[in-house]
Every structure is written in C-alpha cells, then in structure tokens.
PDB file of N, CA and C in Angstrom:
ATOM      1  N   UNK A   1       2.697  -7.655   7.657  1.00  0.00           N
ATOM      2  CA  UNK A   1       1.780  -7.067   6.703  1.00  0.00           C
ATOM      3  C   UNK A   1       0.499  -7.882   6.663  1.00  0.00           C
ATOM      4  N   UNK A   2      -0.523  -7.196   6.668  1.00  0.00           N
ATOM      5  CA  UNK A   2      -2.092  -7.845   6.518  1.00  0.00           C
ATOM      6  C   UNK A   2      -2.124  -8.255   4.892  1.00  0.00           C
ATOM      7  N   UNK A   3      -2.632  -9.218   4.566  1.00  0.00           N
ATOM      8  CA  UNK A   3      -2.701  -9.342   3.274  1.00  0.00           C
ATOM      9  C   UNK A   3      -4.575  -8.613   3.174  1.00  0.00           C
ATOM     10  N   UNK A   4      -4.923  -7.944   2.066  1.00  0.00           N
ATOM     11  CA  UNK A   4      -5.692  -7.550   1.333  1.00  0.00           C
ATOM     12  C   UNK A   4      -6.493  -8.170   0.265  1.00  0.00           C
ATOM     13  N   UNK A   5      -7.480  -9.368   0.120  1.00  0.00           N
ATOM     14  CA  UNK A   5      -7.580  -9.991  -0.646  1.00  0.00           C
ATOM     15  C   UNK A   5      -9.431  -9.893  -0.981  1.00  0.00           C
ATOM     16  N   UNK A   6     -10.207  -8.777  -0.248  1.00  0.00           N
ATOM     17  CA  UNK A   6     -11.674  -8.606  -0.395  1.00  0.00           C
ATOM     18  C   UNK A   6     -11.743  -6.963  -0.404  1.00  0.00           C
ATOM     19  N   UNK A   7     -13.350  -6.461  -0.694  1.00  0.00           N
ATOM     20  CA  UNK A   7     -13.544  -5.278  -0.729  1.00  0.00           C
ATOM     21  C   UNK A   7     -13.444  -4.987   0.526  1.00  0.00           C
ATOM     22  N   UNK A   8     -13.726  -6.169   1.391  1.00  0.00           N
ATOM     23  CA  UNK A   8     -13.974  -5.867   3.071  1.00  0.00           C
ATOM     24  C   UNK A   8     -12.921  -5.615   3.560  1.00  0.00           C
ATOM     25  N   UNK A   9     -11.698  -6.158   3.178  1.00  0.00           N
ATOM     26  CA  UNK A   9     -10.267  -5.903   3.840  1.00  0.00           C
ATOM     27  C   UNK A   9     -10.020  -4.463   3.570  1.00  0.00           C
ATOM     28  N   UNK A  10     -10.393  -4.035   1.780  1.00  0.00           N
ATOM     29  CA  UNK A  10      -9.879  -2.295   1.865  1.00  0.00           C
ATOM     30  C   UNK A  10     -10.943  -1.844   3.086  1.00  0.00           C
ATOM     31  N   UNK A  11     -12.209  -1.919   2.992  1.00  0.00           N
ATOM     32  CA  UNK A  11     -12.858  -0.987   4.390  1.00  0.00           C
ATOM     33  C   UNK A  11     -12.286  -1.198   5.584  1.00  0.00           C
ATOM     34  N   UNK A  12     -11.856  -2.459   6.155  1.00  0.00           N
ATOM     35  CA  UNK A  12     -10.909  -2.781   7.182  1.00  0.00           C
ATOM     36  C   UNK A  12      -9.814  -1.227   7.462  1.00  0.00           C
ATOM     37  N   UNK A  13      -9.438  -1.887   6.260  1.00  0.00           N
ATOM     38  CA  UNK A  13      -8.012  -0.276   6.035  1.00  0.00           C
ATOM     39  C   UNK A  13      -8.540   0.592   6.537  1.00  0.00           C
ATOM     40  N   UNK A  14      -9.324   1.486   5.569  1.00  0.00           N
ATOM     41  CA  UNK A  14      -9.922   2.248   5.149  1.00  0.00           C
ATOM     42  C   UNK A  14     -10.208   3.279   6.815  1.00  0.00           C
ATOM     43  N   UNK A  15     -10.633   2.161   7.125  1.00  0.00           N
ATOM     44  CA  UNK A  15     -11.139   2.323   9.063  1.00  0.00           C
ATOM     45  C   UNK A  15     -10.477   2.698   9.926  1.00  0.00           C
ATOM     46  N   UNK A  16      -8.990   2.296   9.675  1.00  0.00           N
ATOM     47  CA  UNK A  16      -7.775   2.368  10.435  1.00  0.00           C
ATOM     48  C   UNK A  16      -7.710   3.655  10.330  1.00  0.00           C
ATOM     49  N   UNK A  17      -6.954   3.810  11.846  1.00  0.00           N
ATOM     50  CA  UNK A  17      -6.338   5.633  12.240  1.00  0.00           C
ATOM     51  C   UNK A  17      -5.070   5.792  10.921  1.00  0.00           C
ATOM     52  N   UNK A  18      -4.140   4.938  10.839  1.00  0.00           N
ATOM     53  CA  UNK A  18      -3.243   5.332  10.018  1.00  0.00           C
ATOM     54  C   UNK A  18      -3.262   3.263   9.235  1.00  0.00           C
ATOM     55  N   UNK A  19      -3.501   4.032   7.961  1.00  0.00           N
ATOM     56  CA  UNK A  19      -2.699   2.565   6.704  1.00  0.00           C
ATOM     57  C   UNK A  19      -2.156   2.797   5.952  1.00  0.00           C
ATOM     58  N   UNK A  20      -0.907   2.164   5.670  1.00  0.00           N
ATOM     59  CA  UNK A  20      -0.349   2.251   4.326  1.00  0.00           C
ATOM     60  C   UNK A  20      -0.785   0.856   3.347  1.00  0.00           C
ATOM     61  N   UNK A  21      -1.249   1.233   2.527  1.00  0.00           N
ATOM     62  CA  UNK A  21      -1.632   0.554   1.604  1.00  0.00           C
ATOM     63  C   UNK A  21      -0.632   0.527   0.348  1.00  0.00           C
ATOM     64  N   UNK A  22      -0.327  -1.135   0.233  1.00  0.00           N
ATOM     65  CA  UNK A  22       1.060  -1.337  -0.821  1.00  0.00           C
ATOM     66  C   UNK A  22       0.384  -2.465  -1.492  1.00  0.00           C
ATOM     67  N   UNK A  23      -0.617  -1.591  -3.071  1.00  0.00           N
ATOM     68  CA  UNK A  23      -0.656  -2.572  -4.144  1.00  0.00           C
ATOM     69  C   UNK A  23       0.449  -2.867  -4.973  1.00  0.00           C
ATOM     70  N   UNK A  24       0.874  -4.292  -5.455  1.00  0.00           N
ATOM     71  CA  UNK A  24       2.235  -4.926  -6.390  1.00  0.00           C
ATOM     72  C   UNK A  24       1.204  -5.932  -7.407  1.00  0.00           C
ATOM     73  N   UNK A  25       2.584  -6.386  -8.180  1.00  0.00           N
ATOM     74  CA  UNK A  25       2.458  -7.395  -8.858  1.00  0.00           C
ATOM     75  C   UNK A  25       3.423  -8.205  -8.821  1.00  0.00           C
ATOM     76  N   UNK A  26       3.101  -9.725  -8.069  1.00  0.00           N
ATOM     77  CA  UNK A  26       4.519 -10.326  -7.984  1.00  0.00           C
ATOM     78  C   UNK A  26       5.276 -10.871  -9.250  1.00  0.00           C
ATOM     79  N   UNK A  27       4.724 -10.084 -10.853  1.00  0.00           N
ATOM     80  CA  UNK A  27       5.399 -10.432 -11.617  1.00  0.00           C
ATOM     81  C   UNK A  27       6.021  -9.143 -12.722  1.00  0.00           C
ATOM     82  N   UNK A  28       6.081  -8.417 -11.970  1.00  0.00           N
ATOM     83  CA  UNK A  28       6.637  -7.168 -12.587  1.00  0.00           C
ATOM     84  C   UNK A  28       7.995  -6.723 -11.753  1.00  0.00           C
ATOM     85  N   UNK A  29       8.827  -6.751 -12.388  1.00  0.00           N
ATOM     86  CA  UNK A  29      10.227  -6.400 -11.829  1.00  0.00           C
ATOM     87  C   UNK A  29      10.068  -4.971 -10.909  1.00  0.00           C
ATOM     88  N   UNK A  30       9.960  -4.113 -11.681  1.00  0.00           N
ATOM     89  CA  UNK A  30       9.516  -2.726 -10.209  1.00  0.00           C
ATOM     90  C   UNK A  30       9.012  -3.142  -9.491  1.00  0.00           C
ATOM     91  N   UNK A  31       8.321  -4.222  -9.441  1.00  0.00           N
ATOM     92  CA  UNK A  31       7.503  -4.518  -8.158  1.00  0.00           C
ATOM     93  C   UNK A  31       8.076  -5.031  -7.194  1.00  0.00           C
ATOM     94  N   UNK A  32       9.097  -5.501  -8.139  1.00  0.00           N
ATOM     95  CA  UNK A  32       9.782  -6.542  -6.899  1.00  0.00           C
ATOM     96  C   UNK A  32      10.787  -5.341  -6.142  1.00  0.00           C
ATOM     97  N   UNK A  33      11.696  -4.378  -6.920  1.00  0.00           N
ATOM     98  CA  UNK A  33      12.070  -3.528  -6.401  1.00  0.00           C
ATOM     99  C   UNK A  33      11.373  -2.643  -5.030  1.00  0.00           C
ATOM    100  N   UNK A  34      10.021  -2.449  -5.305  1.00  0.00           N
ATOM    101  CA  UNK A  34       9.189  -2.267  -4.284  1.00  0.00           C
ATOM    102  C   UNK A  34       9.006  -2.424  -3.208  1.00  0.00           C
ATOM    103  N   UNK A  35       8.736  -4.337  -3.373  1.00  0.00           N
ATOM    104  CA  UNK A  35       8.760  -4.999  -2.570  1.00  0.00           C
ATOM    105  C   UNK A  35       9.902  -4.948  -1.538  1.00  0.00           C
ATOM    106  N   UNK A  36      11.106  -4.947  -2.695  1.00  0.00           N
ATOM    107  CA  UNK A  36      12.322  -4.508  -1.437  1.00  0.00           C
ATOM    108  C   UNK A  36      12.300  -3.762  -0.209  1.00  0.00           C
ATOM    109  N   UNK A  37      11.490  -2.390  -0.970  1.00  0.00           N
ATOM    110  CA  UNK A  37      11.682  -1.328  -0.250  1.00  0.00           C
ATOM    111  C   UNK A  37      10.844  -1.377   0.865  1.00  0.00           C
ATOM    112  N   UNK A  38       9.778  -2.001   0.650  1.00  0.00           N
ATOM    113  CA  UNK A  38       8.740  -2.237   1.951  1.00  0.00           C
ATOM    114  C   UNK A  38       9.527  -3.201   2.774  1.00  0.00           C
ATOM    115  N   UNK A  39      10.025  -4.306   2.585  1.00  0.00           N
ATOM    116  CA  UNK A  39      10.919  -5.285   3.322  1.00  0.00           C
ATOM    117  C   UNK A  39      11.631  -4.245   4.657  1.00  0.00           C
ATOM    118  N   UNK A  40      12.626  -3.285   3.571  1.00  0.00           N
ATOM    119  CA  UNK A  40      13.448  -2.634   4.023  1.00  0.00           C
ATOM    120  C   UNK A  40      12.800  -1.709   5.855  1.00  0.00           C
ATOM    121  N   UNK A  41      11.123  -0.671   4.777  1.00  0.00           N
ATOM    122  CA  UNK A  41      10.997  -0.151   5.928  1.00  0.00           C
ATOM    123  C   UNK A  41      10.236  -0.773   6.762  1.00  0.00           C
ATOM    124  N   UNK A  42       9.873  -2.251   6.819  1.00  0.00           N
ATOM    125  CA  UNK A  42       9.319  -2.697   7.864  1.00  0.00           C
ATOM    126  C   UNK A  42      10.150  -3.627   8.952  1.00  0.00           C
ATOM    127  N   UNK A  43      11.455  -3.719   8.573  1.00  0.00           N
ATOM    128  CA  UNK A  43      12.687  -4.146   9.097  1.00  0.00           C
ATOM    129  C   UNK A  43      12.870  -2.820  10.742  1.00  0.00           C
ATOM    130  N   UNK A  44      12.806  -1.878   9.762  1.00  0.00           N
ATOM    131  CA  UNK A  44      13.061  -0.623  10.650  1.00  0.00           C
ATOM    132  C   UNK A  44      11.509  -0.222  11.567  1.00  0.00           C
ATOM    133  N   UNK A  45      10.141  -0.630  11.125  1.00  0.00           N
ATOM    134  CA  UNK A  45       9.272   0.217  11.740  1.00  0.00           C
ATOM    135  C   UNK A  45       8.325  -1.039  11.496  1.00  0.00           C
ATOM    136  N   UNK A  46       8.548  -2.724  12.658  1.00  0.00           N
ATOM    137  CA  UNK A  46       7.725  -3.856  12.564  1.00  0.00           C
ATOM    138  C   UNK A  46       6.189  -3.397  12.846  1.00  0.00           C
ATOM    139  N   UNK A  47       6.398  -2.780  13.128  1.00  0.00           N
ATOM    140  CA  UNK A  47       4.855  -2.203  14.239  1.00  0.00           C
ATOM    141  C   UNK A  47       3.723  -1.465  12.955  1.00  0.00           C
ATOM    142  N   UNK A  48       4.313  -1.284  11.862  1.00  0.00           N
ATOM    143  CA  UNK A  48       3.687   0.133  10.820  1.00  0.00           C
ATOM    144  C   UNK A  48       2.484  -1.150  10.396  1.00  0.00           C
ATOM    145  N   UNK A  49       1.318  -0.067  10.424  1.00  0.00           N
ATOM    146  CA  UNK A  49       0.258  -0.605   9.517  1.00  0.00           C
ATOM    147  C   UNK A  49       0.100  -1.209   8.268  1.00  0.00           C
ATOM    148  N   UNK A  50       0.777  -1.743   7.344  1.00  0.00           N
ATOM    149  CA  UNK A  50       1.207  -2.212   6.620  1.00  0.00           C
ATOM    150  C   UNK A  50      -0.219  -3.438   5.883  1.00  0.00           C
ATOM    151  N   UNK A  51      -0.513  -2.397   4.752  1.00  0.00           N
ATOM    152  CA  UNK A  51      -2.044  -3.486   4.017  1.00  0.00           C
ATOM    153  C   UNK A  51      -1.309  -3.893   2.670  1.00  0.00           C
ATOM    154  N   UNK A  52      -1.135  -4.983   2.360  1.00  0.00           N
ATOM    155  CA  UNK A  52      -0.351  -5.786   0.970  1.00  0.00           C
ATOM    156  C   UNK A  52      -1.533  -6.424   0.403  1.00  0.00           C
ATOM    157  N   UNK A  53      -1.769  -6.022  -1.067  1.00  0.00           N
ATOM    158  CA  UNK A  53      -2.612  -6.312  -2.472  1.00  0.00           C
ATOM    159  C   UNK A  53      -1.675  -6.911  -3.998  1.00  0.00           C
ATOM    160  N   UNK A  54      -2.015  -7.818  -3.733  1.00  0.00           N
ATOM    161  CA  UNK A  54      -1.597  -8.208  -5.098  1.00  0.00           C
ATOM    162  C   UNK A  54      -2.351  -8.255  -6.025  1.00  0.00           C
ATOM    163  N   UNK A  55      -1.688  -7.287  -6.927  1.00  0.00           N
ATOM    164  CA  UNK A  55      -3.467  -6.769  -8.112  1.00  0.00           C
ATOM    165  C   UNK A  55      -3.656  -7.953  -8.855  1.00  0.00           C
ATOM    166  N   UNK A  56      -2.855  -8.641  -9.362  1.00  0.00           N
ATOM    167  CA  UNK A  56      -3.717  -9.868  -9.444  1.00  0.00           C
ATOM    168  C   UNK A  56      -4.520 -10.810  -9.264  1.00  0.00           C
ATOM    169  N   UNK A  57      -4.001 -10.995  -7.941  1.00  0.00           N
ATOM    170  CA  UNK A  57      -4.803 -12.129  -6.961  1.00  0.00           C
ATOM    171  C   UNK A  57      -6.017 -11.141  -6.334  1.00  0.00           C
ATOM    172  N   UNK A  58      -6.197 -10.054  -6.066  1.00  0.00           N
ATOM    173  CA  UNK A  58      -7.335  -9.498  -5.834  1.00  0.00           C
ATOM    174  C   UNK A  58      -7.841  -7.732  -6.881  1.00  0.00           C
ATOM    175  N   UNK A  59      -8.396  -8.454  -7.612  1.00  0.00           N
ATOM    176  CA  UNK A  59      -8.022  -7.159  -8.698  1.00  0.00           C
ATOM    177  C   UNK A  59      -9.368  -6.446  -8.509  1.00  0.00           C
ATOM    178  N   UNK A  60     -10.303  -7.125  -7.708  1.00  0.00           N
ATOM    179  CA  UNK A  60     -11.812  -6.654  -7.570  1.00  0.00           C
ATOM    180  C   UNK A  60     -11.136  -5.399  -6.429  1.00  0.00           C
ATOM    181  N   UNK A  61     -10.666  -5.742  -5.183  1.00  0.00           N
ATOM    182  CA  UNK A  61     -10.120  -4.560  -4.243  1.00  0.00           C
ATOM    183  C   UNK A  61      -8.846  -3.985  -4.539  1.00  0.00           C
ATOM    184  N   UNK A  62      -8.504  -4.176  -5.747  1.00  0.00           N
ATOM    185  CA  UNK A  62      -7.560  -3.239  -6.158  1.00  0.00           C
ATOM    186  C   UNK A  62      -8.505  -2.076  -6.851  1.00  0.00           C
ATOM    187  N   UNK A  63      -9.619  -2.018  -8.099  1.00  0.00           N
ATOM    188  CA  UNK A  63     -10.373  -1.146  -8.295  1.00  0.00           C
ATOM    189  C   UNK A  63     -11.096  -0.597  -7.194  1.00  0.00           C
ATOM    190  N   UNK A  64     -11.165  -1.123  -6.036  1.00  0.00           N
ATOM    191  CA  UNK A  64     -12.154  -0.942  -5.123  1.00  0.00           C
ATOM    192  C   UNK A  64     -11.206   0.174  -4.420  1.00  0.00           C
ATOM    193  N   UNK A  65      -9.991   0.270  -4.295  1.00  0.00           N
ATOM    194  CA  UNK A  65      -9.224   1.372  -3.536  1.00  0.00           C
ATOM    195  C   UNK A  65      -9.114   2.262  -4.385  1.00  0.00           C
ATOM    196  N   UNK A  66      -9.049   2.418  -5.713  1.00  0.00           N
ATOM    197  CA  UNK A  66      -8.761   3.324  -6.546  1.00  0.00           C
ATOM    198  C   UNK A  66     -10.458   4.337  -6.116  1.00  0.00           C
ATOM    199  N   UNK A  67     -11.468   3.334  -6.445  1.00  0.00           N
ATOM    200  CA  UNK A  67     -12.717   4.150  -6.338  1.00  0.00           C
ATOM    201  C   UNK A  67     -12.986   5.077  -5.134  1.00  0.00           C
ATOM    202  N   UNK A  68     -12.757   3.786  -3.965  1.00  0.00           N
ATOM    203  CA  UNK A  68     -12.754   4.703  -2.643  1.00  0.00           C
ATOM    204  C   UNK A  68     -12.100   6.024  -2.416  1.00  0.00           C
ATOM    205  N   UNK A  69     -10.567   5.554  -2.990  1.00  0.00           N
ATOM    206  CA  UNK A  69     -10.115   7.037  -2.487  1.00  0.00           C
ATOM    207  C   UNK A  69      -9.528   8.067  -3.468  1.00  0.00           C
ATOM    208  N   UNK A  70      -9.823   7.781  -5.029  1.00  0.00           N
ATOM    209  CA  UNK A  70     -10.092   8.666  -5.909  1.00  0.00           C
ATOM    210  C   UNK A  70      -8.712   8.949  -6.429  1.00  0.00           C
ATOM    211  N   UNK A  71      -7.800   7.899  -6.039  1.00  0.00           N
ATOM    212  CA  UNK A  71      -6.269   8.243  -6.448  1.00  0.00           C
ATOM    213  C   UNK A  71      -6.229   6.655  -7.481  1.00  0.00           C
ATOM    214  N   UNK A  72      -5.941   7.390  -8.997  1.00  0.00           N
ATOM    215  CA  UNK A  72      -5.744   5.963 -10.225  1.00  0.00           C
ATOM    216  C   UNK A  72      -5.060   4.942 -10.063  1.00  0.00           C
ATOM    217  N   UNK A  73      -5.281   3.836 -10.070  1.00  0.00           N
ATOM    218  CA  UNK A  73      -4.925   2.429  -9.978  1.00  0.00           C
ATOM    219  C   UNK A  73      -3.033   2.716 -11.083  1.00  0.00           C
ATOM    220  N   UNK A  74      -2.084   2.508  -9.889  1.00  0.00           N
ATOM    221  CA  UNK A  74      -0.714   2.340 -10.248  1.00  0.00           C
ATOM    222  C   UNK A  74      -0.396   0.814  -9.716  1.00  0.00           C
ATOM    223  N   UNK A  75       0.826   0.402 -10.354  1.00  0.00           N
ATOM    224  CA  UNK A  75       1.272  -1.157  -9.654  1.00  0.00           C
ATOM    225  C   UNK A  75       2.599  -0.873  -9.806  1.00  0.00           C
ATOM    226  N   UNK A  76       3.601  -0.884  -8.653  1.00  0.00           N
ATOM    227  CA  UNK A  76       3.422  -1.015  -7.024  1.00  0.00           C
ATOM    228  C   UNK A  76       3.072   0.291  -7.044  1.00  0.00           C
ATOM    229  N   UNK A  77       2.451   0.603  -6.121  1.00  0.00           N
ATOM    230  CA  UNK A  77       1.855   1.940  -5.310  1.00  0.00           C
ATOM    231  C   UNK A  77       1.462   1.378  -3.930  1.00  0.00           C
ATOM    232  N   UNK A  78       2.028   2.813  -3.496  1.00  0.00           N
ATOM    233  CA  UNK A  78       1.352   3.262  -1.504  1.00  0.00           C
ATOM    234  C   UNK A  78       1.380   3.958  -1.562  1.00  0.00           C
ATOM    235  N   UNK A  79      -0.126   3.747  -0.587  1.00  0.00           N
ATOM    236  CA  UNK A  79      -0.852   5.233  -0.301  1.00  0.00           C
ATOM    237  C   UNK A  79      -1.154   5.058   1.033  1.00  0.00           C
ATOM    238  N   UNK A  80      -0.753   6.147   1.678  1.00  0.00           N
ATOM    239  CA  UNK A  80      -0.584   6.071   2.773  1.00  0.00           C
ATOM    240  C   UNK A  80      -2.317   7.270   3.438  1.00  0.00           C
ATOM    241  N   UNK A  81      -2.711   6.475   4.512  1.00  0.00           N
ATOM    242  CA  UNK A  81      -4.507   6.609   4.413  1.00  0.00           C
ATOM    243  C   UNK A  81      -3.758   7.448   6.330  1.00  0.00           C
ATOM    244  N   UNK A  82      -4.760   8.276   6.435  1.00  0.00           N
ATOM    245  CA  UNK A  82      -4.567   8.823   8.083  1.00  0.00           C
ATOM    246  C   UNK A  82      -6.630   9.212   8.264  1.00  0.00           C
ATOM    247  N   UNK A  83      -7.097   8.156   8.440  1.00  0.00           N
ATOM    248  CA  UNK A  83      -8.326   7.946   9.293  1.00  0.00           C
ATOM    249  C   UNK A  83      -9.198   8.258   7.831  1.00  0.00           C
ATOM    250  N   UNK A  84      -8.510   7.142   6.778  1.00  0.00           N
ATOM    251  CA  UNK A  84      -9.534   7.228   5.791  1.00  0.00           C
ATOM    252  C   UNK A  84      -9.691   7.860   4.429  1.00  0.00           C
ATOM    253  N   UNK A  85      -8.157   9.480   4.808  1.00  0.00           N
ATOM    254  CA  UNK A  85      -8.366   9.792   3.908  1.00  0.00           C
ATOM    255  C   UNK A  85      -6.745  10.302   3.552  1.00  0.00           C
ATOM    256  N   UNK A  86      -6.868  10.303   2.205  1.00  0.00           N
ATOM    257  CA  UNK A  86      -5.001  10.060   1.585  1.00  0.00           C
ATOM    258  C   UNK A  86      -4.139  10.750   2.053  1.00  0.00           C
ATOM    259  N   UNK A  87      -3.095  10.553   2.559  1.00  0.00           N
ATOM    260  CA  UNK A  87      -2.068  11.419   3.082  1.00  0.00           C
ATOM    261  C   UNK A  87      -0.479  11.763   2.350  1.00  0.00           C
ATOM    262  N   UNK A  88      -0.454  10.079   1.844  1.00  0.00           N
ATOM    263  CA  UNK A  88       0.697  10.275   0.672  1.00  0.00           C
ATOM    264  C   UNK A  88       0.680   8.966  -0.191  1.00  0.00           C
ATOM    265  N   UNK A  89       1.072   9.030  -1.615  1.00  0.00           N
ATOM    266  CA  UNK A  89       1.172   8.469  -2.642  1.00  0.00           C
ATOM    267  C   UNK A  89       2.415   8.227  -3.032  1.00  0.00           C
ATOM    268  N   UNK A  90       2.643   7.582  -3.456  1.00  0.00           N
ATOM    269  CA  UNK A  90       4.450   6.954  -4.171  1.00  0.00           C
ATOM    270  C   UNK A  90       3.736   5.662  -5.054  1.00  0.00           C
ATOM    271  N   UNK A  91       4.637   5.804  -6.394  1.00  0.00           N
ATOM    272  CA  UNK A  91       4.294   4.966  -7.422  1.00  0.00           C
ATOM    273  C   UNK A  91       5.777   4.208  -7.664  1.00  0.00           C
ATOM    274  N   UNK A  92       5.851   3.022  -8.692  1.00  0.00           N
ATOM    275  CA  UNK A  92       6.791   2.257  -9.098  1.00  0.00           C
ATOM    276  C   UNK A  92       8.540   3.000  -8.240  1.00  0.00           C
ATOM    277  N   UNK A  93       9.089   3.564  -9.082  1.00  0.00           N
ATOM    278  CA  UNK A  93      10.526   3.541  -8.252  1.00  0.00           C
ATOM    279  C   UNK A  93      10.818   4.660  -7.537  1.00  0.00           C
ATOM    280  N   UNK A  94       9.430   5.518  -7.105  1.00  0.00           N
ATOM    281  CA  UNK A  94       9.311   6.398  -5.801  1.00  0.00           C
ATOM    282  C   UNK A  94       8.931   5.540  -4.733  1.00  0.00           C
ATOM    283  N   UNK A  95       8.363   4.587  -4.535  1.00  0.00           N
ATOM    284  CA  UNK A  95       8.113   4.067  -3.429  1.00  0.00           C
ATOM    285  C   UNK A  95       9.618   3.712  -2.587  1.00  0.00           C
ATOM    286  N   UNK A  96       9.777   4.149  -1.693  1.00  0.00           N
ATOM    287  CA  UNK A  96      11.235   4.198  -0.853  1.00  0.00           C
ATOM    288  C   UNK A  96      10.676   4.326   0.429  1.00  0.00           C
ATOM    289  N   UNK A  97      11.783   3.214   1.344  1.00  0.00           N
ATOM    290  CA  UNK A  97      11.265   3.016   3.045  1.00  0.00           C
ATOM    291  C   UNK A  97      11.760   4.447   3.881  1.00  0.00           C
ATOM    292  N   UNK A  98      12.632   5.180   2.988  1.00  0.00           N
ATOM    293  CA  UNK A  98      12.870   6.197   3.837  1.00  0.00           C
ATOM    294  C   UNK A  98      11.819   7.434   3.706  1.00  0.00           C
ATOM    295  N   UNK A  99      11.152   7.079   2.858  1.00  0.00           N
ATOM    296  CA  UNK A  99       9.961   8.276   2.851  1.00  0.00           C
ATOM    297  C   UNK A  99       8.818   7.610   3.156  1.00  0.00           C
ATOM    298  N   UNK A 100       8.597   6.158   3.685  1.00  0.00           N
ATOM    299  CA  UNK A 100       7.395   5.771   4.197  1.00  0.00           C
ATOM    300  C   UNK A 100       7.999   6.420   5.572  1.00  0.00           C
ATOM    301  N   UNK A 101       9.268   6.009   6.480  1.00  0.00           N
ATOM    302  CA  UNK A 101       9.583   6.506   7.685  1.00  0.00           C
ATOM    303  C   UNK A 101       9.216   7.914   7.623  1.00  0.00           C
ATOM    304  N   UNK A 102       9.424   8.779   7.174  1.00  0.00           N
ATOM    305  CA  UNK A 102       9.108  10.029   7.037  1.00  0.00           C
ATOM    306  C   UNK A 102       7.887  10.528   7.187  1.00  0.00           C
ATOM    307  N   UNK A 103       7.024   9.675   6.798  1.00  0.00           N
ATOM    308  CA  UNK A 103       5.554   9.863   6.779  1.00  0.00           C
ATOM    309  C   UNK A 103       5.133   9.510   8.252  1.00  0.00           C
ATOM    310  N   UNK A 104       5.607   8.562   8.793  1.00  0.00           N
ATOM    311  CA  UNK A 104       5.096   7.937  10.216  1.00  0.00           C
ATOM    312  C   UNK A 104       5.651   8.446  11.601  1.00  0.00           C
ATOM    313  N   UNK A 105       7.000   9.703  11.016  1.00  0.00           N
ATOM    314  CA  UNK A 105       7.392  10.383  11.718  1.00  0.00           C
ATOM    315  C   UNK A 105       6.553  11.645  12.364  1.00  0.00           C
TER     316      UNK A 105
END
C-alpha cells in the first residue's frame, strides 16, 4: 500500500488507471476491522493499487479527496477511482476484501 500523506499524493491517485483509496483511523475500532479487511484482500490481490490515509495524520488530503471526487468524508472508507473517476464506495463495516476482489474482477 502507498501511504497518502499530501494533496499531491491524492492527485498521484487520482491519475492512476485504477485506485482504491482506503481512508481509516488507527484509533477507531471499525477501523481496525477495516483494516483487517484490506490486509485480507491484499493477501489475495499483492499487485492491487492500494492508496492508505490516515485521517488523522493527513486530514488536509483527507478533505482534499472528499472535494475532488464529491463523495462525503466517511472513516474507514474506499473508494475505488477507474482513471479518476468513482467507481465504488464502501463505508465502516461494508468495506469487505471480497467485494474489493469483485471490483478488480
């Protein structure tokens, strides 16, 4: 996973043919559940584009993705980007590796 820690890293994303973008908080229990789940589907799919934000530690490009791509600031959330523009969303205990696989299928 790329860590996400400037406005420049979301345009980085942003740029990419396909990103999934996974904002958390490493102090919120769903999050950590989350976190699982990304563990899980990047176990299965090492190769996936994979952009990690911790809204804390970068809370300037956490508003900065909400603005860009017009979908409200959730924690954990992925949003899954295909050349820029949103393709799929999952919030707190929807985020699941078997529907990120699904998406990259």
């Amino acid at each position: 996973m790329k860590q996400i820690a400037t406005t420049q890293d979301v345009d980085e994303a942003l740029s990419a043919d396909t990103a999934i973008l996974f904002k958390y908080s490493m102090t919120c229990p769903i999050s950590a559940n989350a976190r699982g789940e990304m563990e899980a589907f990047l176990e299965r799919q090492p190769d996936a584009p994979v952009y990690r934000l911790d809204v804390h530690q970068a809370p300037e490009a956490s508003v900065y993705v909400a603005e860009k791509t017009g979908i409200e600031h959730e924690s954990p959330q992925v949003i899954v980007l295909r050349n820029g523009k949103t393709g799929y969303t999952a919030t707190h205990f929807d985020v699941r590796a078997k529907d990120l696989e699904e998406q990259l299928a």
